[in-house]
C-alpha atoms as a PDB file:
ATOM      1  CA  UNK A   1      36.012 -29.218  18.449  1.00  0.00           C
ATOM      2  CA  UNK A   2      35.258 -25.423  18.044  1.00  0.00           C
ATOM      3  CA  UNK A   3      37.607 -23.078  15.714  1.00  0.00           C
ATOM      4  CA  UNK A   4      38.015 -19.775  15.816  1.00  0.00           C
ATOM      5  CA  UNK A   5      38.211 -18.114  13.190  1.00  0.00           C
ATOM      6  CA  UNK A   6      38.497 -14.494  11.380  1.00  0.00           C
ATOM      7  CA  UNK A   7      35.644 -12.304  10.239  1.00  0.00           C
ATOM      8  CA  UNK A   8      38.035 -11.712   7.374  1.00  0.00           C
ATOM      9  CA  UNK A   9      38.991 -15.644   6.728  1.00  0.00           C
ATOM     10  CA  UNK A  10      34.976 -15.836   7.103  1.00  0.00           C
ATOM     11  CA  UNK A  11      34.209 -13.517   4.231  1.00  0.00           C
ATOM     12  CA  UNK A  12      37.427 -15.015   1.924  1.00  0.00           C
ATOM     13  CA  UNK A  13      36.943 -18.674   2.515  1.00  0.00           C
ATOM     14  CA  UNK A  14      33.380 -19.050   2.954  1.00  0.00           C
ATOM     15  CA  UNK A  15      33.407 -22.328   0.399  1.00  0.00           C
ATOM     16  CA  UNK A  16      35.828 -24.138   2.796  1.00  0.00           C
ATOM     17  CA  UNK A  17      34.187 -23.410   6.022  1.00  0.00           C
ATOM     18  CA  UNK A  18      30.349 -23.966   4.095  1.00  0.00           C
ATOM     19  CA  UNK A  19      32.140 -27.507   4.082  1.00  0.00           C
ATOM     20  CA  UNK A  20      33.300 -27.667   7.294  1.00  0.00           C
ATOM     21  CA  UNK A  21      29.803 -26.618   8.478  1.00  0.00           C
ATOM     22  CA  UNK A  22      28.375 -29.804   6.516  1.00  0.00           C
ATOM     23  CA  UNK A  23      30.540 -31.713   7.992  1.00  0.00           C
ATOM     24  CA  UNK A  24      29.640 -31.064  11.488  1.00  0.00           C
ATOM     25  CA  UNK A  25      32.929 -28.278  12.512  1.00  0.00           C
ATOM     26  CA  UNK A  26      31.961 -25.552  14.924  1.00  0.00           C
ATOM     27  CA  UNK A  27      33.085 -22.126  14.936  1.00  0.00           C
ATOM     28  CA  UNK A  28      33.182 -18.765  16.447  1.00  0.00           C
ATOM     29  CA  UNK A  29      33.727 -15.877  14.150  1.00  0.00           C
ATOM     30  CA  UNK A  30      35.867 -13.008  15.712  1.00  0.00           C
ATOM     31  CA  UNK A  31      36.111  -9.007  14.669  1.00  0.00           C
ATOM     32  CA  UNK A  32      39.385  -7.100  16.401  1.00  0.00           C
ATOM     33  CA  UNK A  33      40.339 -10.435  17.967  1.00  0.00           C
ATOM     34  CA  UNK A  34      37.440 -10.749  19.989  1.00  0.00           C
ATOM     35  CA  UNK A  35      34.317 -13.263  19.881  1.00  0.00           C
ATOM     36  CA  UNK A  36      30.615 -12.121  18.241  1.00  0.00           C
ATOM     37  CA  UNK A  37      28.962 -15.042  17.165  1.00  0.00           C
ATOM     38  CA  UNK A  38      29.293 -19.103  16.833  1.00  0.00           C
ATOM     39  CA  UNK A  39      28.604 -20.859  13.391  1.00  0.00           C
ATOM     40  CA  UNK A  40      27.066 -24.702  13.934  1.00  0.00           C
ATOM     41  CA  UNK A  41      25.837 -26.944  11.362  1.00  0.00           C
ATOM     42  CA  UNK A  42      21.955 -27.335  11.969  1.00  0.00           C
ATOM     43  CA  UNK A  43      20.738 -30.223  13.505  1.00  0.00           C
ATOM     44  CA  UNK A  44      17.421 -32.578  12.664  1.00  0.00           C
ATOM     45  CA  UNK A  45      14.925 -31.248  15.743  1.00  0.00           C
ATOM     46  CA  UNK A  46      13.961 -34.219  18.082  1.00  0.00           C
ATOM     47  CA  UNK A  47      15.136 -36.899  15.245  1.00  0.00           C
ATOM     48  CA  UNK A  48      12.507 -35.742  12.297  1.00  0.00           C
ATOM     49  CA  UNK A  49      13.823 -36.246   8.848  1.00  0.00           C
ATOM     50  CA  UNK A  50      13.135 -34.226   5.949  1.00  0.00           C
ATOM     51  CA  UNK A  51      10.456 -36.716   4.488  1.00  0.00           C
ATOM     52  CA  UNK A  52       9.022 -35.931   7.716  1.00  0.00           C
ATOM     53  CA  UNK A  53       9.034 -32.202   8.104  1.00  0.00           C
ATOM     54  CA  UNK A  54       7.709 -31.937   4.415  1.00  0.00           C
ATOM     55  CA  UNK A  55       4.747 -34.258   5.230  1.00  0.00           C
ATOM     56  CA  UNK A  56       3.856 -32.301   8.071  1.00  0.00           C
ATOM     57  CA  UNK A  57       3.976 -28.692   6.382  1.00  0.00           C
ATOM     58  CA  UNK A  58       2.615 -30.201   3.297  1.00  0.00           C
ATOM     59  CA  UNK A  59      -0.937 -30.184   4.894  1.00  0.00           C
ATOM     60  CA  UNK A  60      -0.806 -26.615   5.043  1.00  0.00           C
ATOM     61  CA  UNK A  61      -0.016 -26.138   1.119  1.00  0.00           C
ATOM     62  CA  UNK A  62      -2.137 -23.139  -0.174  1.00  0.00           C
ATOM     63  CA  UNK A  63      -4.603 -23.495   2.703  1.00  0.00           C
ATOM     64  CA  UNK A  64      -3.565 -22.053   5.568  1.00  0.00           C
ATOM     65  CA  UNK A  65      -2.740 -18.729   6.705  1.00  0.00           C
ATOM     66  CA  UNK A  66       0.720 -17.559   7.191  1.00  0.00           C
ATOM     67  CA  UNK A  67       0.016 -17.674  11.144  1.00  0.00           C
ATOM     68  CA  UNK A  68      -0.936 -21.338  10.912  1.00  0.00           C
ATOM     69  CA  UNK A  69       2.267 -22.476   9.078  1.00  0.00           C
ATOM     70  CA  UNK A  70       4.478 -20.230  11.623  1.00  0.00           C
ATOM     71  CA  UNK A  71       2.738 -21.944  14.155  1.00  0.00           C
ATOM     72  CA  UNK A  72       3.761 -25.267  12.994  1.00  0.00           C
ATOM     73  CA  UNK A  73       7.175 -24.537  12.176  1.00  0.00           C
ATOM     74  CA  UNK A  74       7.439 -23.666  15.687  1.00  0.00           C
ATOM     75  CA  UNK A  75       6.331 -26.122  16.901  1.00  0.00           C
ATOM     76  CA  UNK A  76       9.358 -28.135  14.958  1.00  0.00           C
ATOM     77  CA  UNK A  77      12.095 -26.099  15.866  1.00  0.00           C
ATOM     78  CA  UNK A  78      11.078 -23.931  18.638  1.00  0.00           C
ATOM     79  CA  UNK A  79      10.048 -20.530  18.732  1.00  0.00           C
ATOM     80  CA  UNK A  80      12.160 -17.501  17.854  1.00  0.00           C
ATOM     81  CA  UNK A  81      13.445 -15.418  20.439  1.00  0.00           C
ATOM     82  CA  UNK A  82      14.656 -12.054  20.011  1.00  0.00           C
ATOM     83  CA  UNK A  83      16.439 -10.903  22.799  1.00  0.00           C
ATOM     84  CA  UNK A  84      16.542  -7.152  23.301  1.00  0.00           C
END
């Protein structure tokens, strides 16, 4: 279940909703009552564990260029999108 919350109980309870967030609670953060953005835990991509993910960008430790390990990393979670 979503909550909505506050940009104000967002700034003075951050701890509590940090452990909400951990423990898999959705919200959406309003300003002036109205919605501008969604807080959601983040999810493993496509079932990879963190052993996993660290083996993979391991291989690229101090060899690679900066391109290369972007590359990868999208290739894990997707690419960025910036929507203008």
């Amino acid at each position: 279940m979503t909550r909505t919350i506050s940009q104000a109980e967002l700034r003075n309870g951050s701890a509590s909703i940090m452990d909400a967030l951990e423990a898999g609670e959705d919200f959406v953060i309003t300003r002036n009552g109205q919605p501008v953005g969604e807080l959601r835990p983040i999810t493993r991509p496509r079932g990879m564990t963190t052993v996993e993910l660290r083996r993979r960008l391991a291989r690229f430790a101090g060899q690679a260029s900066g391109a290369e390990e972007r590359a990868e990393i999208d290739a894990v979670f997707g690419e960025d999108r910036l929507d203008d």
